[in-house]
N, C-alpha and C. Protein backbone atom coordinates (compact mmCIF):
# COMPACT_ATOMS: atom_id res chain seq x y z
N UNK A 1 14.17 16.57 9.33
CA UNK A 1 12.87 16.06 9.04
C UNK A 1 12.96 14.62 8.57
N UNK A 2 12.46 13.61 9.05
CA UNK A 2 12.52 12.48 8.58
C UNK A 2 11.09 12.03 7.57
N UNK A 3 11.22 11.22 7.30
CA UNK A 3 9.98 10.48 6.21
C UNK A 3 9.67 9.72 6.55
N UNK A 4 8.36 9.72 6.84
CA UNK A 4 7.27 8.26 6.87
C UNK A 4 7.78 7.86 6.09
N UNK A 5 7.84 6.27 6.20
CA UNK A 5 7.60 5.37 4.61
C UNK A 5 6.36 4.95 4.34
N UNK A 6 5.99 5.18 3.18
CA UNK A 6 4.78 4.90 2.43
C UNK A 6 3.85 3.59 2.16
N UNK A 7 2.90 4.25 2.91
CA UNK A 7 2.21 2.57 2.92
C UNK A 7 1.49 2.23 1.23
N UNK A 8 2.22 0.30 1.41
CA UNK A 8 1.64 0.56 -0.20
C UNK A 8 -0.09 0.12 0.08
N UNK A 9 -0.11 0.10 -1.49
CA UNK A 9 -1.64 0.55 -1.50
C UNK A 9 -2.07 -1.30 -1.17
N UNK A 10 -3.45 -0.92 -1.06
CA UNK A 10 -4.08 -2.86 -0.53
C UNK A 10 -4.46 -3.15 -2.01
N UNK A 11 -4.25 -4.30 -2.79
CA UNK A 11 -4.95 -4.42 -4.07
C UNK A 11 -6.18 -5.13 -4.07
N UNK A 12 -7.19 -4.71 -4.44
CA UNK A 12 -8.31 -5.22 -4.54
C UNK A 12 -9.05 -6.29 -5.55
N UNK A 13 -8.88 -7.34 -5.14
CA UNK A 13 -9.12 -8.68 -5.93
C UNK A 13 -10.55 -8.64 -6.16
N UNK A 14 -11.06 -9.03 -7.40
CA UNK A 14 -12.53 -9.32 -7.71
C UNK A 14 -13.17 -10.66 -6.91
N UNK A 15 -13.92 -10.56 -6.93
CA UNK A 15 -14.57 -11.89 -6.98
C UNK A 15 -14.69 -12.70 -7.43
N UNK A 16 -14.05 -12.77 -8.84
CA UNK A 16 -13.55 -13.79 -9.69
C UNK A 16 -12.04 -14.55 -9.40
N UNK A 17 -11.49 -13.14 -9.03
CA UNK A 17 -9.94 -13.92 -8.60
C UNK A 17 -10.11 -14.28 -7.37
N UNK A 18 -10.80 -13.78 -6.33
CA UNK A 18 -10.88 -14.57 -4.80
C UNK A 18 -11.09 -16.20 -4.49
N UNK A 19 -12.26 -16.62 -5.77
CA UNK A 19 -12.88 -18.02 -6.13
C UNK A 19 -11.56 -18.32 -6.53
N UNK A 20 -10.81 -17.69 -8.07
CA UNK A 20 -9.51 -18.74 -7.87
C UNK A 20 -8.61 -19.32 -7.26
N UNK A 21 -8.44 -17.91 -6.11
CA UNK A 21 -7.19 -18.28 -5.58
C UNK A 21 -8.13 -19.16 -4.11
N UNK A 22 -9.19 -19.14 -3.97
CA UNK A 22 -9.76 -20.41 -2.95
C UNK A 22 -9.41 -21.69 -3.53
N UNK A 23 -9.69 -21.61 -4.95
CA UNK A 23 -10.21 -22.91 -5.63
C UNK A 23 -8.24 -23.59 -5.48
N UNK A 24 -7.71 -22.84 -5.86
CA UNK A 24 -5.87 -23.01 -6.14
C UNK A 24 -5.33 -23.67 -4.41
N UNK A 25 -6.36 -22.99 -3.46
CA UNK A 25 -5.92 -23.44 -2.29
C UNK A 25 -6.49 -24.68 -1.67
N UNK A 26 -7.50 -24.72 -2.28
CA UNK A 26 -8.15 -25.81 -1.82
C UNK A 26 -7.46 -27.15 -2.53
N UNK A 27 -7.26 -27.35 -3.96
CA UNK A 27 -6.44 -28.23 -5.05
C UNK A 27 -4.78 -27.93 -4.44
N UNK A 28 -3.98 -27.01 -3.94
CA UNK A 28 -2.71 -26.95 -3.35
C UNK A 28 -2.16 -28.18 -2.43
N UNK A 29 -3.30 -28.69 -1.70
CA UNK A 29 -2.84 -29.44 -0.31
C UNK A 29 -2.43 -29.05 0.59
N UNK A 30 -1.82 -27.82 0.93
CA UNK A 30 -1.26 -27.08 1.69
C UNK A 30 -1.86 -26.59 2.88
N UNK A 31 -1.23 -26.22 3.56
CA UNK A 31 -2.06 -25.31 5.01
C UNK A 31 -2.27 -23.93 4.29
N UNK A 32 -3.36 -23.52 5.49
CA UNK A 32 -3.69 -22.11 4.93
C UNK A 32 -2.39 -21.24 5.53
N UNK A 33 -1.55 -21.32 6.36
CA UNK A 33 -0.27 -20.98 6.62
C UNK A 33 0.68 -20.75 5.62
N UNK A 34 1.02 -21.73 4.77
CA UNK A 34 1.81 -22.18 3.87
C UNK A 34 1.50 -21.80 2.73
N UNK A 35 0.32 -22.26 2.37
CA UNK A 35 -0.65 -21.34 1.23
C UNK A 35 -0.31 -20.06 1.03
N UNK A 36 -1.05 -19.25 1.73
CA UNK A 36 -0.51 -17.91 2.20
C UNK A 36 0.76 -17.30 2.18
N UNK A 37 1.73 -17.77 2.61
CA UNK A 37 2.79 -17.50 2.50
C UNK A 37 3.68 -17.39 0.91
N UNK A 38 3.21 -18.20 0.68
CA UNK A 38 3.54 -19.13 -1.11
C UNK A 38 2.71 -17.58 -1.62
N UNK A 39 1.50 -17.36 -1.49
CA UNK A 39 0.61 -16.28 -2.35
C UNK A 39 1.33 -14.90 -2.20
N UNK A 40 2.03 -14.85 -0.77
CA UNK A 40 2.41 -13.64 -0.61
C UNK A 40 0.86 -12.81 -0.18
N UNK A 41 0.34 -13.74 0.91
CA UNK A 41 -1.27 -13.29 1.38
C UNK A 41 -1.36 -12.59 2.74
N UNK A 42 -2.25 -12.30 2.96
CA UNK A 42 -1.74 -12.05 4.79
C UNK A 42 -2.86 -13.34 5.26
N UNK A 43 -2.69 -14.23 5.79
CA UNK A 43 -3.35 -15.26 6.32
C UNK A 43 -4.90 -14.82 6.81
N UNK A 44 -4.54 -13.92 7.50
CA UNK A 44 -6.35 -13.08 7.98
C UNK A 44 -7.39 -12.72 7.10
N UNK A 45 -6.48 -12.47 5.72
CA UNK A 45 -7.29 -11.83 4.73
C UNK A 45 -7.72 -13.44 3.88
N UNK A 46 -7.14 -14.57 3.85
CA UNK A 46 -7.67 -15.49 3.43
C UNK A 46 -8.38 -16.51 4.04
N UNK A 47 -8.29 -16.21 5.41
CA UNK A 47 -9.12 -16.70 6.61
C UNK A 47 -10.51 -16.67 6.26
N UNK A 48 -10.67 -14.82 5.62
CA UNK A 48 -11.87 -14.33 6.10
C UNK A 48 -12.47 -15.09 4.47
N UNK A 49 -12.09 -14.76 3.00
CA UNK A 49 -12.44 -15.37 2.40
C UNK A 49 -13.17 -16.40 2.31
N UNK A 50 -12.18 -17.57 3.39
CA UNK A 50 -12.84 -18.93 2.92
C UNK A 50 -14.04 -18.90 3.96
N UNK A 51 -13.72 -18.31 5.19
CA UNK A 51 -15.22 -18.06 5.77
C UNK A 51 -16.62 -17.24 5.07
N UNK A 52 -16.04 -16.22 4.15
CA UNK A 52 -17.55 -15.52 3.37
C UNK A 52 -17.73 -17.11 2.46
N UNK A 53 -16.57 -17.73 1.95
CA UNK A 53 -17.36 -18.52 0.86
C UNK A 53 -18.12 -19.77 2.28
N UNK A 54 -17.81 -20.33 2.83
CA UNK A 54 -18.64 -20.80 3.48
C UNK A 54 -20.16 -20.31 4.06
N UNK A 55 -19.89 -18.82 4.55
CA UNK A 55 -21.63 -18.58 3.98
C UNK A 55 -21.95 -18.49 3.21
N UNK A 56 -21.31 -18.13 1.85
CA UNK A 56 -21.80 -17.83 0.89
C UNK A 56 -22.65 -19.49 0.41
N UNK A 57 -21.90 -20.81 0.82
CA UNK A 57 -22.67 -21.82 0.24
C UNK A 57 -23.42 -22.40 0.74
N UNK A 58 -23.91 -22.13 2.45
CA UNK A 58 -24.20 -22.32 3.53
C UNK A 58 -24.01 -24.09 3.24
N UNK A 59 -25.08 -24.27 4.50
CA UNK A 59 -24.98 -25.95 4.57
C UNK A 59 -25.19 -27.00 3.30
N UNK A 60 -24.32 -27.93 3.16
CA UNK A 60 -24.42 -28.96 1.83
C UNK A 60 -25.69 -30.02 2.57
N UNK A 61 -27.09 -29.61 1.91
CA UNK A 61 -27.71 -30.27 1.94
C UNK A 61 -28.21 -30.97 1.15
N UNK A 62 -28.79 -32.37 1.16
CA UNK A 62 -29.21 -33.41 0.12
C UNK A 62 -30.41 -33.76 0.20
N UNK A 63 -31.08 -34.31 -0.91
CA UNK A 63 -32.57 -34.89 -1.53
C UNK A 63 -31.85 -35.92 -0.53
N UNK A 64 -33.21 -36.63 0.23
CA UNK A 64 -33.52 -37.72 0.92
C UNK A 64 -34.31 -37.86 0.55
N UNK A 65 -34.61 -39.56 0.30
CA UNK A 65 -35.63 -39.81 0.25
C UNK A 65 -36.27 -41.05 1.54
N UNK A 66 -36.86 -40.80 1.99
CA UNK A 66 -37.45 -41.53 3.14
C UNK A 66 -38.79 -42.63 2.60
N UNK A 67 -38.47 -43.67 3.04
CA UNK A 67 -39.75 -45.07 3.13
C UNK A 67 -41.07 -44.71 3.61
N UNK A 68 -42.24 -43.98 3.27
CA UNK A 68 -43.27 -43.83 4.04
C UNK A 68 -43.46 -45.05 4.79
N UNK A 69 -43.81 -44.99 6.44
CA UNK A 69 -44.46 -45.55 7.48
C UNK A 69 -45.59 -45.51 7.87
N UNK A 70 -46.06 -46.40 8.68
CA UNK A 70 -47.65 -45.89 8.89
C UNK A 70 -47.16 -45.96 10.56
N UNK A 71 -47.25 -44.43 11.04
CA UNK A 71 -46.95 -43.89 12.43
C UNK A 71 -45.18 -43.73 12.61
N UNK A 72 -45.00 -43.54 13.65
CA UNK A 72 -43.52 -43.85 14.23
C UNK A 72 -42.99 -42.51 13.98
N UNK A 73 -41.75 -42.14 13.97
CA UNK A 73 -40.85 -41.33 13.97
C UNK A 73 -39.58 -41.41 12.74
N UNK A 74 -39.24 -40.67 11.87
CA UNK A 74 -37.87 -40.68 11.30
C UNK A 74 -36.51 -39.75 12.02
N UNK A 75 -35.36 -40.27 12.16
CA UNK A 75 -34.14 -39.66 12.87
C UNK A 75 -33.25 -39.35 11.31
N UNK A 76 -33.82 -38.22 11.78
CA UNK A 76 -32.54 -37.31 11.03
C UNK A 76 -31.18 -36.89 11.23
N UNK A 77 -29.99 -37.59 10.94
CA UNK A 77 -29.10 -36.77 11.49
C UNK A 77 -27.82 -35.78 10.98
N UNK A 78 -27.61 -35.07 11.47
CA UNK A 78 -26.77 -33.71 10.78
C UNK A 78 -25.62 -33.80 10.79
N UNK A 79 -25.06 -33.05 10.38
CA UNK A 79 -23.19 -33.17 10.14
C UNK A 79 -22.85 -32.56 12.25
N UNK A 80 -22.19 -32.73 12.70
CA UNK A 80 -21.48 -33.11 14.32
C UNK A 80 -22.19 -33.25 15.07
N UNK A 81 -23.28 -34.34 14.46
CA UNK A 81 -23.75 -35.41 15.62
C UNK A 81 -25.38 -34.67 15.86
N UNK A 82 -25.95 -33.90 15.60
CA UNK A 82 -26.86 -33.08 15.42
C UNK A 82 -28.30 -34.07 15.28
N UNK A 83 -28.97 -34.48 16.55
CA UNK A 83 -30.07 -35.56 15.46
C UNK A 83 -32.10 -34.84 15.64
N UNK A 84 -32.63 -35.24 14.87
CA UNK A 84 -33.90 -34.42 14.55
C UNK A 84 -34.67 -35.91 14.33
N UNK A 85 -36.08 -35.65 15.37
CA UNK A 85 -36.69 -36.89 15.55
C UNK A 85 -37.92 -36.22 14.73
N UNK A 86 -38.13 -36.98 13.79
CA UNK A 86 -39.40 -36.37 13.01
C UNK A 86 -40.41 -37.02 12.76
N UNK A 87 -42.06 -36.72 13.53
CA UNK A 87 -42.81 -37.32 13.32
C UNK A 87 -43.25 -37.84 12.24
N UNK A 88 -43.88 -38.85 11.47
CA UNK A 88 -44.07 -38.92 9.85
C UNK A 88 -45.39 -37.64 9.85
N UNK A 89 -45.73 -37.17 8.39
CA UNK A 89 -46.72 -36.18 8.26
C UNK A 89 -46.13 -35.17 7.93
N UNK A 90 -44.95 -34.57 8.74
CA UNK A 90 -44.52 -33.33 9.41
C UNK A 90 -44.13 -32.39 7.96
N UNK A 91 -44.84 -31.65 7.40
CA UNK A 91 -44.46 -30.51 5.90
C UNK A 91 -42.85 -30.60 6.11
N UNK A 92 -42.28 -31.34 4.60
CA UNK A 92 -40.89 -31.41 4.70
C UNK A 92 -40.45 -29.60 4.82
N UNK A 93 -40.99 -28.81 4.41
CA UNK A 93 -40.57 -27.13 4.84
C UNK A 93 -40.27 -27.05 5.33
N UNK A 94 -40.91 -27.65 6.62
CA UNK A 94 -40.95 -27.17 8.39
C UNK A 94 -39.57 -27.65 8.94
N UNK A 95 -39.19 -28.55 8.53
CA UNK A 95 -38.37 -29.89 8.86
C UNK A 95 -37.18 -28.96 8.20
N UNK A 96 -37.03 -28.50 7.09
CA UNK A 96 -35.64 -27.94 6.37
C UNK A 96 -35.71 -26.51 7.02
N UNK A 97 -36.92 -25.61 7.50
CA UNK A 97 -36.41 -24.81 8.27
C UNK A 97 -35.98 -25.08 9.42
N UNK A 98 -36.06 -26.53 10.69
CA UNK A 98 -35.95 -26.43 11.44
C UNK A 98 -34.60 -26.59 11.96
N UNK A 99 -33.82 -27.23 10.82
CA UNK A 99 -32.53 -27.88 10.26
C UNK A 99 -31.27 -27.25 10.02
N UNK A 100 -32.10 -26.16 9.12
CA UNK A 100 -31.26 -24.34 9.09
C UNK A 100 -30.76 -24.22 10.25
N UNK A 101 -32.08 -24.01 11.03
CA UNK A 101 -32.00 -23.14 12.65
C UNK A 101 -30.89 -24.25 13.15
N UNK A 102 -30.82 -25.51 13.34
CA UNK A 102 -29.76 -26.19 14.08
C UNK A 102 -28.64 -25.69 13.36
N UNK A 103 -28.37 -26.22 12.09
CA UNK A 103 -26.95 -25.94 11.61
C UNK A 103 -26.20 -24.43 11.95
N UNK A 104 -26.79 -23.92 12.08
CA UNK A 104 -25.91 -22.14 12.47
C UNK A 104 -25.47 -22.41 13.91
């Protein structure tokens, strides 16, 4: 009769230690390769991390403030080249939902 060997158990990190060990990787300099390796991580499992924290903070958006015009158009443009021609008037709402919808 032979023996399986025993799978060890997965340890389950909080959400407090996940933020550290992002925050440790991000301040490291390192590749997420190297990183990983150093943590004793499986690379997939910190892959997926830094991808939940990226939804988790979705897009870094900023207060603009724009010059009122009388008529014309303002060009908005987004992080990879992304541009939004916006009539003046237009409910800034409309404009930050429409912005959402591009960035995804």
């Amino acid at each position: 009769m032979s023996k399986t060997p025993k799978r060890e158990k997965r340890k389950r990190r909080s959400g407090a230690e996940i933020e550290k060990i992002i925050a440790a990787y991000r301040e490291s300099g390192l590749t997420q390769v190297a990183f990983a390796r150093k943590r004793d991580l499986k690379l997939r499992t910190l892959r997926k991390w830094l991808g939940k924290e990226r939804v988790m903070r979705g897009p870094a958006f900023r207060e603009v403030r724009v010059p009122v015009r009388s008529g014309g158009e303002t060009t908005i443009r987004l992080p990879g080249g992304v541009e939004m021609e916006v009539p003046s008037g237009v409910d800034c709402d409309w404009v930050l939902k429409v912005a959402r919808g591009l960035w995804k």
